[in-house]
Protein backbone atom coordinates (compact mmCIF):
# COMPACT_ATOMS: atom_id res chain seq x y z
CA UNK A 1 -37.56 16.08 12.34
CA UNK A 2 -35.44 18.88 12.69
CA UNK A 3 -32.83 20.46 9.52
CA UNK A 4 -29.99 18.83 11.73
CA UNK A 5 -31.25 15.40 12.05
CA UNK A 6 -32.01 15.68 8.47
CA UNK A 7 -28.58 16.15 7.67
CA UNK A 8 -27.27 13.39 9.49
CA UNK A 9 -29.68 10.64 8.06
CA UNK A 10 -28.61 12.01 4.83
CA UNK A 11 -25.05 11.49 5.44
CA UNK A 12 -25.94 8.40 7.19
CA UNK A 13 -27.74 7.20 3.81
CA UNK A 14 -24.66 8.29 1.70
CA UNK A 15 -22.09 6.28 4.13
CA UNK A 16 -24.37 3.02 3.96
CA UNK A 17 -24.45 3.05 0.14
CA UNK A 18 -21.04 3.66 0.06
CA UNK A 19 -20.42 0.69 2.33
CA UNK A 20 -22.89 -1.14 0.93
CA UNK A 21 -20.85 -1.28 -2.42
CA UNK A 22 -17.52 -3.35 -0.55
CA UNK A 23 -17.31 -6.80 -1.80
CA UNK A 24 -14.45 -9.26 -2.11
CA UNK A 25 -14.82 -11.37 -4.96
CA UNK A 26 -12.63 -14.43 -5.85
CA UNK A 27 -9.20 -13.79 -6.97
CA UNK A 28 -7.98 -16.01 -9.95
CA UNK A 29 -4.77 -14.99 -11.20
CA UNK A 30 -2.32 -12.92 -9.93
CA UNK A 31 -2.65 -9.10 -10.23
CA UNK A 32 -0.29 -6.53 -11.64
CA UNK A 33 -1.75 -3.89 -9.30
CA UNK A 34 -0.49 -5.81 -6.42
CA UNK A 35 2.88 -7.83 -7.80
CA UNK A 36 4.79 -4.49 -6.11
CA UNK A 37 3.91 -6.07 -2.35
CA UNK A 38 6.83 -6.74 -0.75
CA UNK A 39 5.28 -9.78 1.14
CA UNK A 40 4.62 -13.23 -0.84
CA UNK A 41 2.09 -14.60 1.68
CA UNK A 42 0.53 -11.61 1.23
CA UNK A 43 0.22 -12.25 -2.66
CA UNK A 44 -0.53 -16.01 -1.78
CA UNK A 45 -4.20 -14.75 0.29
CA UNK A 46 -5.08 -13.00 -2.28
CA UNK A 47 -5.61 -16.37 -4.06
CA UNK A 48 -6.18 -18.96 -1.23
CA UNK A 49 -8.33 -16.30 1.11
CA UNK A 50 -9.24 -13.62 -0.13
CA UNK A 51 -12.92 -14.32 1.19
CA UNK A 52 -11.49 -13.47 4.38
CA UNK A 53 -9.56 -10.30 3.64
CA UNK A 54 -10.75 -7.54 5.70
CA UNK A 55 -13.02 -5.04 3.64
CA UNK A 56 -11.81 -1.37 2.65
CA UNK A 57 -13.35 0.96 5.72
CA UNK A 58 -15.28 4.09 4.83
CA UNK A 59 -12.94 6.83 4.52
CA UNK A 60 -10.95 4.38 1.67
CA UNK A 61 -14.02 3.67 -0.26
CA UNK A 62 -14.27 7.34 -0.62
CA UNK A 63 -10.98 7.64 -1.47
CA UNK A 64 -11.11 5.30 -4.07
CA UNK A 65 -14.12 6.95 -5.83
CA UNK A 66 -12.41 9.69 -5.38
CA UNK A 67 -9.69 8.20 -7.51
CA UNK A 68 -12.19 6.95 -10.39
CA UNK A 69 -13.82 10.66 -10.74
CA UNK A 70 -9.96 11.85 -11.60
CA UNK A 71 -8.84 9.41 -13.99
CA UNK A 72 -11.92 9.74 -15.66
CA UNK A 73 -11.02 13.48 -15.37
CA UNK A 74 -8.06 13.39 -16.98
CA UNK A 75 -8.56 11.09 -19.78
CA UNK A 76 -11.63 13.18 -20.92
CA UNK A 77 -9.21 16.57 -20.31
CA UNK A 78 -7.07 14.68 -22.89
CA UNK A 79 -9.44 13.95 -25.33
CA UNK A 80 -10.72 17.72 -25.46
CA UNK A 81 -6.87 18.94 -25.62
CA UNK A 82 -6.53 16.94 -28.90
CA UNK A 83 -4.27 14.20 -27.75
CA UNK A 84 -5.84 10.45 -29.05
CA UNK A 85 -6.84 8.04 -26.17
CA UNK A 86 -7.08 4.83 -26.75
CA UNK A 87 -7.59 1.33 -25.21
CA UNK A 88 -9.30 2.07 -22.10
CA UNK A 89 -9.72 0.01 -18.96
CA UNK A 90 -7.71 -2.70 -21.83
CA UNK A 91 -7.21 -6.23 -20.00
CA UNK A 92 -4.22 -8.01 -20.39
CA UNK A 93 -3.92 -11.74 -19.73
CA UNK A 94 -0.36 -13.15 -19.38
CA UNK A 95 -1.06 -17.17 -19.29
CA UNK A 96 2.76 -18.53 -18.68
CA UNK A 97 2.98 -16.66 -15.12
CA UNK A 98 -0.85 -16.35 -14.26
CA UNK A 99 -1.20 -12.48 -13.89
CA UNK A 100 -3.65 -10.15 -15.48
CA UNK A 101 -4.31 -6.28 -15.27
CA UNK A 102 -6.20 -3.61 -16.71
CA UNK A 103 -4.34 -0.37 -18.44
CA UNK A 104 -6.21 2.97 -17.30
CA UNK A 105 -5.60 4.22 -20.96
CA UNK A 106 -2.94 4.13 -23.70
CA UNK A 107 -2.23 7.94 -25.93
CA UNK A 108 -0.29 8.10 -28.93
CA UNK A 109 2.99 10.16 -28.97
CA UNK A 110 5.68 9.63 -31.86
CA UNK A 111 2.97 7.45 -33.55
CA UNK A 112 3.19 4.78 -31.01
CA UNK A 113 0.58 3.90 -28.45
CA UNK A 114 1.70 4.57 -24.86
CA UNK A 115 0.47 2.40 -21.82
CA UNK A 116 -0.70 5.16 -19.30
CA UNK A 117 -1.92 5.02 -15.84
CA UNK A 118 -3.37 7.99 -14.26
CA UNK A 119 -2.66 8.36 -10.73
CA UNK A 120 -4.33 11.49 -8.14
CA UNK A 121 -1.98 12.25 -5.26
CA UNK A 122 -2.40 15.07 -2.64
CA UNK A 123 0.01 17.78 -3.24
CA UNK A 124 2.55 16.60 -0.94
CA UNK A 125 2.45 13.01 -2.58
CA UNK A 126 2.28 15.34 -5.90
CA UNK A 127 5.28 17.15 -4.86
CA UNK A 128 7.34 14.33 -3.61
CA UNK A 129 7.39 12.10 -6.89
CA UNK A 130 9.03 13.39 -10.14
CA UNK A 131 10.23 10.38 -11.35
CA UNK A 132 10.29 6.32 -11.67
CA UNK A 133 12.79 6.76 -9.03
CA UNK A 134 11.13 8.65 -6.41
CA UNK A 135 8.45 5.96 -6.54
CA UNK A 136 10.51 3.25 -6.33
CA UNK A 137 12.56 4.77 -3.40
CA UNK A 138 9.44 6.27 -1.55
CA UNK A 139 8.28 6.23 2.18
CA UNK A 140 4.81 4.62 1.02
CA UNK A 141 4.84 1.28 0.03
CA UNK A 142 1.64 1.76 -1.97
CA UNK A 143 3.73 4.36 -4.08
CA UNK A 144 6.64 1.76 -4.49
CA UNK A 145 3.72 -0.64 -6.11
CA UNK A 146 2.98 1.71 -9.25
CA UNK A 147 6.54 1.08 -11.10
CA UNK A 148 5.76 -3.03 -10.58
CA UNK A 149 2.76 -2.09 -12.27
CA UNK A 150 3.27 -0.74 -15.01
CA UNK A 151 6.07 -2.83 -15.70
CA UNK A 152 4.04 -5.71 -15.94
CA UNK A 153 1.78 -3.63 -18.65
CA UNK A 154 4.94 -3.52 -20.33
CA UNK A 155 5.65 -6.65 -20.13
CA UNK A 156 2.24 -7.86 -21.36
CA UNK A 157 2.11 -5.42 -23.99
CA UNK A 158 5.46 -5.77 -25.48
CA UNK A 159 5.76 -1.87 -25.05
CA UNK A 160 9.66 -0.40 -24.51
CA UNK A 161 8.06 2.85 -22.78
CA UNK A 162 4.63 3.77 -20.32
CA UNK A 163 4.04 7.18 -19.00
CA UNK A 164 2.79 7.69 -15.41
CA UNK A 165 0.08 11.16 -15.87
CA UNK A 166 -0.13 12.22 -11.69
CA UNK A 167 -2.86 14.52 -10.95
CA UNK A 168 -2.57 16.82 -8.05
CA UNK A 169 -6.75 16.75 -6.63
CA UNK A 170 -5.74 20.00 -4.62
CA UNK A 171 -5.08 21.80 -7.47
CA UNK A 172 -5.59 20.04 -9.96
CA UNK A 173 -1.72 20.33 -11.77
CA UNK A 174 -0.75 17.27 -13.84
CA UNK A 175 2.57 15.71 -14.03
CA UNK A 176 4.01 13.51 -16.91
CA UNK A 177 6.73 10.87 -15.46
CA UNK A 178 7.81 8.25 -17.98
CA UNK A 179 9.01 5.30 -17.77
CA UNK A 180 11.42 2.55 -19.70
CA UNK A 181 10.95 -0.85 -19.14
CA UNK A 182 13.61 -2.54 -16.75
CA UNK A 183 14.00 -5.74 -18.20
CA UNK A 184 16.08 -7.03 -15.09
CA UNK A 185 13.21 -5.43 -12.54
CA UNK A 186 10.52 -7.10 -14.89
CA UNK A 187 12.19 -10.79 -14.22
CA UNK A 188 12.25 -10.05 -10.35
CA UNK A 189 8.76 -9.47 -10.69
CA UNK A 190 7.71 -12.09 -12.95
CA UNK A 191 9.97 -14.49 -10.47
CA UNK A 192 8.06 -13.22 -7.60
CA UNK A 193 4.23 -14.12 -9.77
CA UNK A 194 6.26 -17.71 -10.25
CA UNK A 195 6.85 -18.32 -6.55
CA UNK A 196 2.95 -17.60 -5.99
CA UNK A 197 2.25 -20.07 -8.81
CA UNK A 198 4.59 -22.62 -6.77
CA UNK A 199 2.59 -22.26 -3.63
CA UNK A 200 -0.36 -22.64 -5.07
CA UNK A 201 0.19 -26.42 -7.29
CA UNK A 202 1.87 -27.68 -3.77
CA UNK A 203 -0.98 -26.29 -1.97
CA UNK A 204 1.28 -24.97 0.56
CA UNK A 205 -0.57 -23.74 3.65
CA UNK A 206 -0.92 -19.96 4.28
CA UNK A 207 1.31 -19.94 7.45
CA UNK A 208 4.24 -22.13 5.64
CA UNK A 209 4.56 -18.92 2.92
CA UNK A 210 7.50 -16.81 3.15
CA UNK A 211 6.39 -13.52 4.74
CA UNK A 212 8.36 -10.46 5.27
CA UNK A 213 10.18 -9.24 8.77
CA UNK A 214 7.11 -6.97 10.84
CA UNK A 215 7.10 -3.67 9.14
CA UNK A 216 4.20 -1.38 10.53
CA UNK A 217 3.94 0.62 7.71
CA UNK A 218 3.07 -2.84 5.42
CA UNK A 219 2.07 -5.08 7.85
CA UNK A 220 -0.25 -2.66 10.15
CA UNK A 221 -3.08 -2.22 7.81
CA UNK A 222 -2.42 -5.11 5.64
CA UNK A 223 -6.16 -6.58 5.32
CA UNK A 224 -4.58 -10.18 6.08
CA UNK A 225 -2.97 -9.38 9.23
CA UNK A 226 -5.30 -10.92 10.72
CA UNK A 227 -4.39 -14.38 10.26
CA UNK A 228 -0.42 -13.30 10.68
CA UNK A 229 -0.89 -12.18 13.82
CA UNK A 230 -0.22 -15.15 15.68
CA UNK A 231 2.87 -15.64 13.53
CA UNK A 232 4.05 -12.09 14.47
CA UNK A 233 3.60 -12.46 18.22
CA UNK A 234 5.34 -16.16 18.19
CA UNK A 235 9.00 -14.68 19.58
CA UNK A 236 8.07 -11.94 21.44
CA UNK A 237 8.28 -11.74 25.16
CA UNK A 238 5.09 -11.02 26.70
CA UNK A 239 5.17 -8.27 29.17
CA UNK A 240 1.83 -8.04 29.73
CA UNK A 241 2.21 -8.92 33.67
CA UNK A 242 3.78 -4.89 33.70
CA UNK A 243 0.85 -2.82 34.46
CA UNK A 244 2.36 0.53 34.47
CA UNK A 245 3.80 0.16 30.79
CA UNK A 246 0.65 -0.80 30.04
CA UNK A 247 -1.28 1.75 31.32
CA UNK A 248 1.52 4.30 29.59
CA UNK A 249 0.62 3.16 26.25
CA UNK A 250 -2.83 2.99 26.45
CA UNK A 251 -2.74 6.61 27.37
CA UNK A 252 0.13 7.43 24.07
CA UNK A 253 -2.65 6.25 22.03
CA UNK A 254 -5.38 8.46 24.10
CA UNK A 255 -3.02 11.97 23.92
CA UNK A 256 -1.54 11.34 20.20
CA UNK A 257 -4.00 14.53 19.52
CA UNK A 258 -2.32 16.38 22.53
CA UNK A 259 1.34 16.58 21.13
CA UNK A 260 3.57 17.45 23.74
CA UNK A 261 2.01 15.13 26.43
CA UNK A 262 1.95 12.41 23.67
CA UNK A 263 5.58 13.28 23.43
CA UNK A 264 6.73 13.26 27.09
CA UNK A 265 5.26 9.55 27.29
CA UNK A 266 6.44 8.57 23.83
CA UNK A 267 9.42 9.34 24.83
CA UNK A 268 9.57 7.18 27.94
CA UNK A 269 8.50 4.31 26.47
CA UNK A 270 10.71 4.28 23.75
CA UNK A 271 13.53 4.39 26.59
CA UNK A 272 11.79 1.49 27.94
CA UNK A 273 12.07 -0.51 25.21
CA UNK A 274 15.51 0.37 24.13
CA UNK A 275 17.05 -2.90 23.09
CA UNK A 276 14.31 -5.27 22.89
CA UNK A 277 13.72 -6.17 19.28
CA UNK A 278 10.29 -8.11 19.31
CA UNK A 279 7.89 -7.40 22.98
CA UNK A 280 4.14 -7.91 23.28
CA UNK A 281 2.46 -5.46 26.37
CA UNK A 282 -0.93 -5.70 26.65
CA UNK A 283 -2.59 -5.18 23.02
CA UNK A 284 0.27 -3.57 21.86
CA UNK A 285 3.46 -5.06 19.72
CA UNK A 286 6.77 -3.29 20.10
CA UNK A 287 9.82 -3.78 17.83
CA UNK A 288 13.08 -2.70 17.42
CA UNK A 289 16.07 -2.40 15.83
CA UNK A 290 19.61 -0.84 15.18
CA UNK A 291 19.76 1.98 12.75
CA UNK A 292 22.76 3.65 11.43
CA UNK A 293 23.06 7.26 10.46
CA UNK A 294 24.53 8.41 7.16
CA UNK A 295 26.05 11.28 5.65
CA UNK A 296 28.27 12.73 8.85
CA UNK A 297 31.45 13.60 8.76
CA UNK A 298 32.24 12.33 11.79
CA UNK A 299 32.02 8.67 12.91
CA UNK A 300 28.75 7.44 11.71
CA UNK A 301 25.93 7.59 14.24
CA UNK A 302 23.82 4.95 15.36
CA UNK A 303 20.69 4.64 17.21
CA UNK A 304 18.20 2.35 18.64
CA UNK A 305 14.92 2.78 16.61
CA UNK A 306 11.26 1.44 18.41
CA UNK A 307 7.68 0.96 16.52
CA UNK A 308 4.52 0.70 18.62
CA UNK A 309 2.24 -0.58 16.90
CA UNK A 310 -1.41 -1.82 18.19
CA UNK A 311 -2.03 -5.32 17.17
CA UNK A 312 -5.38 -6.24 14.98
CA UNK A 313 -5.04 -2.13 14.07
């Protein structure tokens, strides 16, 4: 065997261990990593199926160890700086709503100890967040999750203040953000753990559970989606009897690497589909909607706005 093939089997054993290590296991209580999720039926199969949520792919598994070797990192870069770290991986258990979590770490400032949770970002997510704020009002819902978080650390600590400790992994720059408990954003939360609780004693089916509005950033690789899919197709109007916008999207998703082809036909479509809100073509699920402009001087300008999203990812 040749030093090529070698190198492939080896990164062919390193993949399969890596996958190998993906599990689901059963979901008991609800989870302060996940209260942030916008979606409540999502929340619900976490409980009720999470057997059948789909399992992280490769290049996330990595990316999660990825995000164990920093925190780890970080704590220990800490310790050696002289700051005290306490607590870590600490569970919580809050009984009256159901919801548990872990705290990465706690460090004393001021003589009080300081719910932290270390977070690695890639410089642009690095760059884009310098406070509570900025998460809250991000692009990425998975950003908009950490403030629910730590919240509910809060919350289950009886702590007034947490601090946020981002690490860029590019170059390895940390940033302190804190943050003071929101008592009214705390009860929203809390509300939201109660309405899971609800489902649950009336044993509500999965497909009766409130669920958000389509959003492809959320929904499209939500590991239930699966099982919502029929629910998200329900009011559309199948076009799938046009061949030619058929064929045009199946080639968008073939030249999204060649830009300005990818454009030219991105382009069409989306003029194609101006003013249809909900359309199923083929494999693929099209929505739509009216979006106003802010912050001209002029009259305000509005716009129709089209996602293309393939259905089952």
């Amino acid at each position: 065997m040749n030093l090529e093939n070698q190198i492939q089997n080896l990164e062919e054993q390193i993949k399969n261990h890596i996958v190998s290590e993906a599990s689901q296991w059963p979901v008991k209580s609800n989870r302060a990593s996940e209260i942030g999720h916008p979606c409540i039926r999502y929340l619900y199969l976490l409980r009720t199926r999470w057997q059948e949520k789909a399992l992280p792919d490769y290049e996330l598994l990595l990316r999660f160890r990825e995000g164990n070797v920093h925190e780890r990192e970080v704590l220990k870069l800490l310790q050696e700086s002289g700051i005290q770290v306490l607590e870590q991986s600490r569970g919580f258990y809050w009984k009256e709503v159901d919801t548990t979590g872990h705290i990465d770490a706690k460090i004393v400032l001021n003589n009080e100890a300081l719910p932290v949770e270390v977070k690695s970002a890639t410089s642009f997510s690095f760059a884009s967040v310098n406070s509570v704020q900025d998460m809250l009002n991000h692009k990425w819902f998975y950003m908009r999750k950490y403030p629910a978080q730590m919240t509910m650390y809060l919350l289950m600590d009886e702590k007034e203040h947490g601090l946020f400790i981002f690490k860029d992994k590019g170059s390895g720059q940390l940033k302190f953000i804190p943050i003071t408990l929101d008592y009214d954003y705390g009860e929203m939360l809390v509300q939201k753990a109660e309405k899971v609780n609800a489902y649950l004693k009336d044993d509500t089916p999965y497909d009766q559970v409130e669920i958000i509005d389509y959003d492809e950033d959320i929904c499209g690789g939500c590991a239930f989606v699966h099982l919502c899919l029929p629910e998200v197709t329900r009011d559309a109007l199948d076009f799938s009897d046009n061949p030619e916008l058929v064929e045009k999207l199946t080639r968008r998703e073939v030249l999204k690497p060649s830009y300005s082809e990818y454009q030219a036909i991105d382009k069409e479509l989306k003029k194609a589909f101006k003013d249809q809100e909900k359309i199923i073509v083929g494999d693929w699920l099209v929505t739509g909607k009216l979006v106003e402009r802010d912050g001209y001087t002029v009259a305000p300008s509005v716009y129709w706005q089209t996602k293309i999203s393939k259905l089952g990812g």
